[in-house]
Protein backbone atom coordinates (compact mmCIF):
# COMPACT_ATOMS: atom_id res chain seq x y z
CA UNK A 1 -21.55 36.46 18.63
CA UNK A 2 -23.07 38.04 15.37
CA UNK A 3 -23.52 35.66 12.29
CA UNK A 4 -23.86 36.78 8.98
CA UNK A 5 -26.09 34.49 6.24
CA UNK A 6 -25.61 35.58 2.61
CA UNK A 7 -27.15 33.61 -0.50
CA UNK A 8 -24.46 33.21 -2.93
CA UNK A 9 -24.99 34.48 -6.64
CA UNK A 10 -28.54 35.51 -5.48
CA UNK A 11 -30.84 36.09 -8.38
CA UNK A 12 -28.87 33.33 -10.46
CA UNK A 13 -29.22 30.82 -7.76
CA UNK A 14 -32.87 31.68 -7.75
CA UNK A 15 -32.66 30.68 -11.44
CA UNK A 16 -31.23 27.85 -11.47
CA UNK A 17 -33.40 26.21 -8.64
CA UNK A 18 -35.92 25.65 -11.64
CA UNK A 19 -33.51 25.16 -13.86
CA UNK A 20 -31.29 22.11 -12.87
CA UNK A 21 -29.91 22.08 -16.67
CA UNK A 22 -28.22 25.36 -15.47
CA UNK A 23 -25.37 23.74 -12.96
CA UNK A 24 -22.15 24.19 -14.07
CA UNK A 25 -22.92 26.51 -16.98
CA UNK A 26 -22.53 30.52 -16.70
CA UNK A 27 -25.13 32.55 -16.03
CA UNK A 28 -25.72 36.15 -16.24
CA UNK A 29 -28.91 37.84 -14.77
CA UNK A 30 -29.48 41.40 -16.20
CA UNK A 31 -30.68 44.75 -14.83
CA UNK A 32 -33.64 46.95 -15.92
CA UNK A 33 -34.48 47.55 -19.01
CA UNK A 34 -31.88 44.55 -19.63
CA UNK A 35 -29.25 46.85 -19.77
CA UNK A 36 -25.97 45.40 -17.50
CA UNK A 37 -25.23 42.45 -15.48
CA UNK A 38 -26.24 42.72 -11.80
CA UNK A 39 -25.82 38.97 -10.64
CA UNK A 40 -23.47 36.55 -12.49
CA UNK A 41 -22.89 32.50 -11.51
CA UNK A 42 -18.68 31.86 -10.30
CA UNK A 43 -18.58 30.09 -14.63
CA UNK A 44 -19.38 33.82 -15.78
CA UNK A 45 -17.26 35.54 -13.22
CA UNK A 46 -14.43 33.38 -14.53
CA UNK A 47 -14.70 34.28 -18.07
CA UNK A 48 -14.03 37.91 -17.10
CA UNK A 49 -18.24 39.27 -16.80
CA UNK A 50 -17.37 42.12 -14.71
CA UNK A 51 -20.51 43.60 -11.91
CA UNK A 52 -21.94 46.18 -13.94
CA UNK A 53 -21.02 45.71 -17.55
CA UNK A 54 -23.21 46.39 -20.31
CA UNK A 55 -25.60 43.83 -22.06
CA UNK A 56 -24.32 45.24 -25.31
CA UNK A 57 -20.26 44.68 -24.30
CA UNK A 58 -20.91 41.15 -23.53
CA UNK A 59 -22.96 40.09 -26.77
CA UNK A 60 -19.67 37.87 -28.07
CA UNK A 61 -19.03 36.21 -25.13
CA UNK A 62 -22.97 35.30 -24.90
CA UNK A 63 -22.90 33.29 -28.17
CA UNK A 64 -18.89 31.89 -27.98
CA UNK A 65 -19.41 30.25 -24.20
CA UNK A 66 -23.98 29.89 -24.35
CA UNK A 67 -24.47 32.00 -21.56
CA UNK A 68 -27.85 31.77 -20.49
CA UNK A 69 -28.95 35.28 -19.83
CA UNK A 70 -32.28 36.35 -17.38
CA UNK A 71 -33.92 39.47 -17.41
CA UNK A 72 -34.37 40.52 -13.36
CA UNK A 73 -37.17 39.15 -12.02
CA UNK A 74 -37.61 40.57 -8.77
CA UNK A 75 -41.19 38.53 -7.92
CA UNK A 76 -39.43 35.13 -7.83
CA UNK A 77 -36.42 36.35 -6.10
CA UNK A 78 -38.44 38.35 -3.57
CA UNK A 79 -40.44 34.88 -2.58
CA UNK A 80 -37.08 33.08 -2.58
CA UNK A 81 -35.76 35.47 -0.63
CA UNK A 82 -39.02 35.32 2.06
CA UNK A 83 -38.44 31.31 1.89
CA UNK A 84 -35.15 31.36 3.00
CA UNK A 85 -35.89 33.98 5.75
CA UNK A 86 -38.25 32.16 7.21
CA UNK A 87 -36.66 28.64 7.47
CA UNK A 88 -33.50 31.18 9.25
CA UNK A 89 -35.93 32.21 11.70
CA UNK A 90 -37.29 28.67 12.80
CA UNK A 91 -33.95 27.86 14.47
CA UNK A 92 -31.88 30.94 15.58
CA UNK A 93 -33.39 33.19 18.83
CA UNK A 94 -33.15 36.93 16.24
CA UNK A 95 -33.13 37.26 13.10
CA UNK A 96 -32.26 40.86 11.25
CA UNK A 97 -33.06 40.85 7.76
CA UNK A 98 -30.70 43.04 5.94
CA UNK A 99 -31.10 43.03 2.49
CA UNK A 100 -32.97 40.30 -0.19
CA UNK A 101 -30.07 37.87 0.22
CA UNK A 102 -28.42 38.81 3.60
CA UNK A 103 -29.36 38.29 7.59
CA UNK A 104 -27.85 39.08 10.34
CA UNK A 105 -28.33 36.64 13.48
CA UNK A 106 -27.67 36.66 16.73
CA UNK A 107 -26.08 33.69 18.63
CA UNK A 108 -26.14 34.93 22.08
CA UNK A 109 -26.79 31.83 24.22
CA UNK A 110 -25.97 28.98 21.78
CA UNK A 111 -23.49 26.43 22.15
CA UNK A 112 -22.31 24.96 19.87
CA UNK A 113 -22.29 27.50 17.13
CA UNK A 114 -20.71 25.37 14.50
CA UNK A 115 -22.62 22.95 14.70
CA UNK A 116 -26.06 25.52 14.38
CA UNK A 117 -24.36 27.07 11.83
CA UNK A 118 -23.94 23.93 9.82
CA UNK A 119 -27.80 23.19 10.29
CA UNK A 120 -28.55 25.91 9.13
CA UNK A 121 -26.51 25.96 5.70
CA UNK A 122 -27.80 22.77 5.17
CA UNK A 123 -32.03 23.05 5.81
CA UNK A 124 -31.63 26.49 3.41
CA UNK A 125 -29.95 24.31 0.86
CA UNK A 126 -32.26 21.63 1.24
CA UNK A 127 -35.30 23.58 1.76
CA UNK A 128 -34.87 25.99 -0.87
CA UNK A 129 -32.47 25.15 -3.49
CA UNK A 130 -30.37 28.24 -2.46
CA UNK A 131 -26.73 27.92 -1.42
CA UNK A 132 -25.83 29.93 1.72
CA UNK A 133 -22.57 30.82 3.32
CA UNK A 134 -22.23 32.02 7.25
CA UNK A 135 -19.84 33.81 8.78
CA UNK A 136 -20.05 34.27 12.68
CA UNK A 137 -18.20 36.36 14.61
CA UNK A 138 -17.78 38.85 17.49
CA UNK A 139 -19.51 41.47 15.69
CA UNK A 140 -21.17 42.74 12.58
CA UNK A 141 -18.68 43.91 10.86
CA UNK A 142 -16.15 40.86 11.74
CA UNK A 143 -19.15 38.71 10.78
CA UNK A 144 -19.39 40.27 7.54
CA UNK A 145 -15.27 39.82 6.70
CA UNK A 146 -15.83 35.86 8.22
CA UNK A 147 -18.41 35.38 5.53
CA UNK A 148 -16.02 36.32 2.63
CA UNK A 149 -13.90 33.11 3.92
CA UNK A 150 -17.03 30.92 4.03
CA UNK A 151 -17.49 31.68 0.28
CA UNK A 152 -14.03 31.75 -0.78
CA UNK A 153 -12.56 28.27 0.84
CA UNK A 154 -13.93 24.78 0.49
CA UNK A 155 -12.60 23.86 3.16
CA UNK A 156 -14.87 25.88 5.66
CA UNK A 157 -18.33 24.24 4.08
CA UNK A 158 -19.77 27.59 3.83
CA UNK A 159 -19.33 28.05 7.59
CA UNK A 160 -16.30 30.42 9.06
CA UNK A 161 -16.22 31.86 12.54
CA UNK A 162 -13.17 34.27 14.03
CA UNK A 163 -14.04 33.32 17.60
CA UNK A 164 -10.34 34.36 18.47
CA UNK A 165 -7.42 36.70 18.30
CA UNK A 166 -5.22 34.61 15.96
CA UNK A 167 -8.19 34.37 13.70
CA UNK A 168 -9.49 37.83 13.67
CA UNK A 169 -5.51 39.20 13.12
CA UNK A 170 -5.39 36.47 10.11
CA UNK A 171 -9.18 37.71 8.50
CA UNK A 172 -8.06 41.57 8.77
CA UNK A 173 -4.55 40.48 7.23
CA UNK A 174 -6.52 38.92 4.02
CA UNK A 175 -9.25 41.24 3.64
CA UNK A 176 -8.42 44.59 1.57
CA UNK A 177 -9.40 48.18 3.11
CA UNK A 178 -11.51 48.84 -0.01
CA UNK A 179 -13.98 45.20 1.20
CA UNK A 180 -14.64 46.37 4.78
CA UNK A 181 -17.85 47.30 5.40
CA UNK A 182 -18.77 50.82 5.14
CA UNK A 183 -15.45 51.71 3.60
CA UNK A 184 -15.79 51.13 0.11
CA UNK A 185 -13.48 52.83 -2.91
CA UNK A 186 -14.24 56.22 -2.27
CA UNK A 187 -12.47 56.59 1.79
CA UNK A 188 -10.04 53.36 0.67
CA UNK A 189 -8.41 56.25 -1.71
CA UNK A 190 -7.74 58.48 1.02
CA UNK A 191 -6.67 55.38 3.13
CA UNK A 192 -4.12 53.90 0.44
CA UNK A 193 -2.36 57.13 0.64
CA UNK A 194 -1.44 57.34 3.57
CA UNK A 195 -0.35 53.26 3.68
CA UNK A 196 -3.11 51.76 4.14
CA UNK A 197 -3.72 48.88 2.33
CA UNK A 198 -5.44 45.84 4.11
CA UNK A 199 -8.23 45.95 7.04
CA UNK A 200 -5.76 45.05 9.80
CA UNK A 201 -3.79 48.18 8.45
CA UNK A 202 -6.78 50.36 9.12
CA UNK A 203 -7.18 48.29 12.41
CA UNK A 204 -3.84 49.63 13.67
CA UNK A 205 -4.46 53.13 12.95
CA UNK A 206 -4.90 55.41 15.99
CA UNK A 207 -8.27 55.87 16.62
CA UNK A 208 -8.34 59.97 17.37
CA UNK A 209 -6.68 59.98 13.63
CA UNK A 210 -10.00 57.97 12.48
CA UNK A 211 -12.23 59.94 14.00
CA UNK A 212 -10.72 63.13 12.98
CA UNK A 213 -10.00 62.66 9.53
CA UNK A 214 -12.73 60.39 8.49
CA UNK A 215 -15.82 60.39 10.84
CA UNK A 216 -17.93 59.09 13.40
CA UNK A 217 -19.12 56.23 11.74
CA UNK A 218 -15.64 54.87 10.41
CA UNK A 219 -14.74 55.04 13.72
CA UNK A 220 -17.39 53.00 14.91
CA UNK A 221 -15.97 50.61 11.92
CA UNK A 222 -13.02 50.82 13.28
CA UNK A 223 -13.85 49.35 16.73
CA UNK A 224 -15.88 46.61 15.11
CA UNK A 225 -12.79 45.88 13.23
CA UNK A 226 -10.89 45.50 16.54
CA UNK A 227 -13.47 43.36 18.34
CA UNK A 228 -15.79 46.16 19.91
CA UNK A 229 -19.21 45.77 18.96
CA UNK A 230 -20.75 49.21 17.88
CA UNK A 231 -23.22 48.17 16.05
CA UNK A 232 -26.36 46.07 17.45
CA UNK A 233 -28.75 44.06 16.50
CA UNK A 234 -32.24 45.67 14.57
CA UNK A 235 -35.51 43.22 15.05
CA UNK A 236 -37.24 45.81 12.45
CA UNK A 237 -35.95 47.87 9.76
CA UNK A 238 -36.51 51.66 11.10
CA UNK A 239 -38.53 53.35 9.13
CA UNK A 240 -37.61 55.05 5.42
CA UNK A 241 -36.92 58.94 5.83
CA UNK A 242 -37.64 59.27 2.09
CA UNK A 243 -39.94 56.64 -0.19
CA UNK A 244 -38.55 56.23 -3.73
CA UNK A 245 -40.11 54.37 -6.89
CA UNK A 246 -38.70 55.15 -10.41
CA UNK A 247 -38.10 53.13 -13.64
CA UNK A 248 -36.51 53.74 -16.91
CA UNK A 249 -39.01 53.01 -19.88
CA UNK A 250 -38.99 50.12 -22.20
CA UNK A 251 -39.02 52.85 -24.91
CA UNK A 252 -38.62 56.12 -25.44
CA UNK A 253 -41.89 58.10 -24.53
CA UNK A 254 -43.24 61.02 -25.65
CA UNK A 255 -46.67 61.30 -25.34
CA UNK A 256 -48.08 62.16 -21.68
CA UNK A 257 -50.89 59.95 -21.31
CA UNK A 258 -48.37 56.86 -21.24
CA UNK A 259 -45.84 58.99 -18.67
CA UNK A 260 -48.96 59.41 -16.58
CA UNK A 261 -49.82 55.97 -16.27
CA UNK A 262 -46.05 55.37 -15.13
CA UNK A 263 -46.19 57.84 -12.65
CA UNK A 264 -49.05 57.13 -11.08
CA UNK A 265 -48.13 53.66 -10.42
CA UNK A 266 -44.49 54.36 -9.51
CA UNK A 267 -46.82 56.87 -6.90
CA UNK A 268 -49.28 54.45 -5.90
CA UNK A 269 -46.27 51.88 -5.51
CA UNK A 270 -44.75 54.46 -2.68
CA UNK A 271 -48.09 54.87 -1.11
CA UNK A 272 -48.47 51.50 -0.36
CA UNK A 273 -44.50 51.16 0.82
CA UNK A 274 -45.66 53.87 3.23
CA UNK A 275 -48.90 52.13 4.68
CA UNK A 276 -46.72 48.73 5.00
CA UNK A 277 -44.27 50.89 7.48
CA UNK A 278 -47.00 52.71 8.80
CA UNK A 279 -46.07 56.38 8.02
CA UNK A 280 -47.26 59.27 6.19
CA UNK A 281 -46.01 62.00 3.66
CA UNK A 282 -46.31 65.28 4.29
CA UNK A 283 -44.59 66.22 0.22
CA UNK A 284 -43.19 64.90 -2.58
CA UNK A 285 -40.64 65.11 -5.43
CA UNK A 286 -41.93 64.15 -9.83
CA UNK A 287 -39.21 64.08 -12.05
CA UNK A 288 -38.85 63.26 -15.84
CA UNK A 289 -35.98 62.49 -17.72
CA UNK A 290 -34.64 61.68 -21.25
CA UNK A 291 -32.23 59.90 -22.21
CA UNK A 292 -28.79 61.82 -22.13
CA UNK A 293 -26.94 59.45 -23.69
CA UNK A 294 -28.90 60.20 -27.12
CA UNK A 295 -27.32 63.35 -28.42
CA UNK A 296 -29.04 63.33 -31.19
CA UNK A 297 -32.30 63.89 -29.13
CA UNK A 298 -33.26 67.48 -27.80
CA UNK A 299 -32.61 67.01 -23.79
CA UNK A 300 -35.33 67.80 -20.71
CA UNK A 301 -34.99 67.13 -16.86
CA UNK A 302 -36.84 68.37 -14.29
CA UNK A 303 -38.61 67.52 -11.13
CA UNK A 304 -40.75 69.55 -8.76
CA UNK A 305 -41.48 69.60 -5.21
CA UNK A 306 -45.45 68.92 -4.15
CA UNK A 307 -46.42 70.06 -0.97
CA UNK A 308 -49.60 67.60 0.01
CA UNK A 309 -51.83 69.70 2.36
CA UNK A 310 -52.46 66.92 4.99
CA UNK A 311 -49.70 63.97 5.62
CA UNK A 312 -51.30 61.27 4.16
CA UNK A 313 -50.33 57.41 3.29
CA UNK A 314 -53.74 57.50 1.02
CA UNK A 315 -53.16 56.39 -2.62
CA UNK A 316 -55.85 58.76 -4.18
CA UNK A 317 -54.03 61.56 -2.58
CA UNK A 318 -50.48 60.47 -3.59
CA UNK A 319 -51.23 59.90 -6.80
CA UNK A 320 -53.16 62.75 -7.48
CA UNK A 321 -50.26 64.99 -6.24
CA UNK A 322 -47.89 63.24 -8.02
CA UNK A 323 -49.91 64.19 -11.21
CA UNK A 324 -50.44 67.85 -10.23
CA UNK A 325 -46.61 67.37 -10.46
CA UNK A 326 -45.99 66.17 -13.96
CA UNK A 327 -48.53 68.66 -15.64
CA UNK A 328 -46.25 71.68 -14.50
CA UNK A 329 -42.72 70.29 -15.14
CA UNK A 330 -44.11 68.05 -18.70
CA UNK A 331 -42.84 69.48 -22.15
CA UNK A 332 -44.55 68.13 -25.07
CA UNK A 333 -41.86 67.56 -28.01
CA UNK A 334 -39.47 65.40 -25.92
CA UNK A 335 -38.62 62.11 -25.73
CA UNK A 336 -38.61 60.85 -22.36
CA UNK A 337 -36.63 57.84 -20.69
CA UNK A 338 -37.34 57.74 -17.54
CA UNK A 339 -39.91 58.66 -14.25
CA UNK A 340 -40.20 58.73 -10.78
CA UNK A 341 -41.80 59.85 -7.69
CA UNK A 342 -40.06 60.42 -4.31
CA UNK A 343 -42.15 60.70 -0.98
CA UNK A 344 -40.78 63.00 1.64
CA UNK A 345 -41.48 64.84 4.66
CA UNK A 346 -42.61 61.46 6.28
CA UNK A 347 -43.89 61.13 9.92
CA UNK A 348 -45.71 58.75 12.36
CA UNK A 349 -48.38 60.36 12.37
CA UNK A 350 -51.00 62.74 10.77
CA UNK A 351 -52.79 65.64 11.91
CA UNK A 352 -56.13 66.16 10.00
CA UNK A 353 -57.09 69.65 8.54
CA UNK A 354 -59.83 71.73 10.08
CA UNK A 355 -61.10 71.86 6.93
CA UNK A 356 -60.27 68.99 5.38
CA UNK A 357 -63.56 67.49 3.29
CA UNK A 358 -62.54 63.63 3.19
CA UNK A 359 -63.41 60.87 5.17
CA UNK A 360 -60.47 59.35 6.48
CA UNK A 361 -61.90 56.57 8.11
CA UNK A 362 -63.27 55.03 4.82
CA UNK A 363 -60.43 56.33 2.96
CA UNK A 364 -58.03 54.02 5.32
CA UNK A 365 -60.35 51.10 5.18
CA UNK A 366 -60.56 51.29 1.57
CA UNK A 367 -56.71 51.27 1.35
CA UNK A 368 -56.54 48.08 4.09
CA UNK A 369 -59.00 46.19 1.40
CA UNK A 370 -56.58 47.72 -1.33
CA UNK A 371 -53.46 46.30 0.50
CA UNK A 372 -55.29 43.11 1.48
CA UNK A 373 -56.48 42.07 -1.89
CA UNK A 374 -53.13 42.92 -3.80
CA UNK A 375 -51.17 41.09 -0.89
CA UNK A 376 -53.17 37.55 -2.07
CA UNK A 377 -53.33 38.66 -6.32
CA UNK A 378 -50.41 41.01 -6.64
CA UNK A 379 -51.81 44.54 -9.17
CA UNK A 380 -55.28 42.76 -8.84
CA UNK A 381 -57.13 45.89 -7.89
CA UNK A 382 -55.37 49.70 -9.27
CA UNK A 383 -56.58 53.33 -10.12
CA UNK A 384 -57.77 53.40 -13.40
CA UNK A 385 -55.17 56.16 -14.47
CA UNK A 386 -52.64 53.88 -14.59
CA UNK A 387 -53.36 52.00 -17.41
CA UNK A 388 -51.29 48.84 -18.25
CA UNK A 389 -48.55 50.10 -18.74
CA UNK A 390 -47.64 48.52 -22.40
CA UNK A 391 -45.69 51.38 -23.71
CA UNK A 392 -43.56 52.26 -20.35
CA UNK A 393 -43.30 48.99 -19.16
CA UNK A 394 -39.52 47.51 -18.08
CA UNK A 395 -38.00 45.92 -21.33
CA UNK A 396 -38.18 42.25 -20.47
CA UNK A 397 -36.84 39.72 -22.97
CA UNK A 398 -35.20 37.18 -21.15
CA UNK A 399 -37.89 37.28 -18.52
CA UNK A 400 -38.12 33.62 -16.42
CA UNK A 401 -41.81 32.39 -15.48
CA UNK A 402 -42.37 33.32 -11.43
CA UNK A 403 -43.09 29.55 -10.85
CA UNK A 404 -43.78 30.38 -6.74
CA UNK A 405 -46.02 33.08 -7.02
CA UNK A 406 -48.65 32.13 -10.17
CA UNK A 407 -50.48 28.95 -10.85
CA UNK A 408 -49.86 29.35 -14.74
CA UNK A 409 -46.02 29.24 -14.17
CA UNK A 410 -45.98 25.99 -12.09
CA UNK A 411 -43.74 23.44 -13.23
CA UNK A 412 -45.20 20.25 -14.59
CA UNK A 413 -42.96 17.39 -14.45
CA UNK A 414 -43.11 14.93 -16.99
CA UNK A 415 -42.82 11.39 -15.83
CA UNK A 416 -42.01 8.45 -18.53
């Protein structure tokens, strides 16, 4: 049996831990930049806050119901997120993380699963702050409808299992084609016309007609839909095929000293993704952007493809690459919106160059001092190159303090 543990209304539960004056009130975190809601609480879903929707669109509804409104902050709701991972992993035999807020775990050779699963909900509640829903079931994609239930219903106390036919018939009968996982709205359009409508339609479809007209993998889905597990458990995520870091700019830039600095660190950001999963880059991809929704703006985007002549994970290396990059594709007149840098060509390993002039060996134990240093005091030690960052940086107005990870932001409780 697969179990699925989600934390419900992530980044606004994360909120709200510190912020006890926040139950019962909506709450809207925002993207990057501030510019759409990515996470809202079940008060804001219920005034009509769609996934998605721009600040700008929901400025009357802010002031007529006192939404509180959080700019992302992704350093608090990674630690969270590493909390409540680690309190899973005490008491179930594997754990596969799956995203910030989701796990997959395995329940091969437990009992009583109810009553695990009930434990469990309860220590991340109690240990964290976070509310968590499970859903168990005979496999991942099963698990995944199951913990739709556990949200929705009271009555399950955040724990569902389909641990039989009746059940799993009754889940697939509730659950729309476009919620499965792996389906989405793009193959649910193809499925509607042909009658499609619910999961345990898609269930009942032959499976030669699945695998012809849609693919491999929805087939796969498909016998995880009717109780065949195709898809097992992972104790480590397998490695990234391509490394990506880009941001849109607080501001409009134009000058290239401040789209340096926000290259280079979105490049040294990917270098030391690529040491953590112990790989190396053999190229990469710079690209600059305006912003095309200003019309009244003369419009630039390019990117260009750096071949680096050694793989390396080295952040020296990266970086300067990455700003070989920018010199050839960067136009001086424009007003630019947004950067990135995109690693590629990654491998396992690295074969040196018979004529290759650097150390290595120092070069990697500078980077280990690098990694270890910023692991403790996060951007303690960068290249000078990137600057800090004032002009590019994320617009942040409605930032909350990261009360886990820095001593200035603890809370002090005031006793009378």
């Amino acid at each position: 049996m697969f179990g699925l543990i989600d934390c419900n209304n992530f980044f606004v539960s994360c909120e709200r831990v510190f912020r006890p004056d926040l139950l019962g009130r909506p709450v809207i975190v925002l993207s990057n930049n501030d510019g759409c809601a990515i996470a809202r609480s079940n008060e804001a879903k219920a005034l009509g806050i769609k996934m998605g929707q721009p600040a700008f669109q929901l400025k009357h509804l802010i002031e007529q119901h006192q939404i509180a409104v959080f700019s992302s902050n992704y350093t608090l709701y990674g630690d969270m997120s590493a909390r409540v991972m680690s309190i899973i992993s005490e008491s179930v035999p594997q754990l596969e993380v799956y995203s910030i807020d989701e796990a997959f775990i395995n329940f091969d050779g437990i009992a009583d699963i109810q009553a695990l699963g009930s434990k469990l909900v309860r220590r991340v509640s109690k240990g964290t702050g976070i509310p968590v829903s499970l859903g168990v079931a005979p496999t991942k994609t099963l698990a995944k409808i199951a913990n739709k239930f556990a949200k929705k219903y009271p009555a399950y106390k955040n724990v569902s299992i389909i641990d039989n036919e009746e059940k799993r018939i009754k889940a697939l009968q509730l659950t729309p084609v476009e919620e499965v996982w792996g389906i989405g709205r793009r193959l649910s359009k193809k499925l509607h016309l042909r009658g499609v409508t619910t999961a345990y339609d898609f269930s009942k479809l032959p499976r030669s007609w699945v695998r012809k007209e849609m693919s491999v993998v929805i087939e796969r889905t498909w016998q995880e839909l009717n109780g065949v597990s195709c898809i097992d458990m992972e104790s480590a995520p397998s490695p990234k095929k391509q490394i990506c870091t880009s941001r849109s700019f607080g501001q409009l830039i134009e000058d290239y000293e401040n789209i340096a600095e926000a290259v280079a660190t979105h490049a040294s950001t990917c270098a030391r993704k690529l040491r953590k999963q112990k790989s190396y880059a053999g190229s990469l991809i710079v690209f600059i952007q305006t912003n095309g929704f200003r019309e009244d703006l003369p419009q630039h985007w390019q990117n260009i493809h750096v071949q680096i002549p050694v793989p390396t994970s080295d952040t020296l290396e990266i970086v300067s690459s990455a700003l070989k990059g920018l010199k050839q594709i960067y136009l001086k007149g424009y007003k630019y919106k947004k950067a990135g840098v995109i690693l590629s060509e990654i491998t396992s390993a690295a074969q040196l160059g018979l004529f290759d002039a650097i150390d290595h060996e120092k070069r990697n134990k500078l980077m280990q001092s690098l990694d270890q240093i910023n692991e403790k005091f996060p951007h303690a030690v960068k290249l000078a190159i990137q600057g800090k960052g004032r002009d590019w940086k994320l617009k942040q107005e409605s930032l909350s303090a990261c009360y886990t990870t820095k001593l200035k932001d603890i809370i002090t409780i005031k006793c009378k």
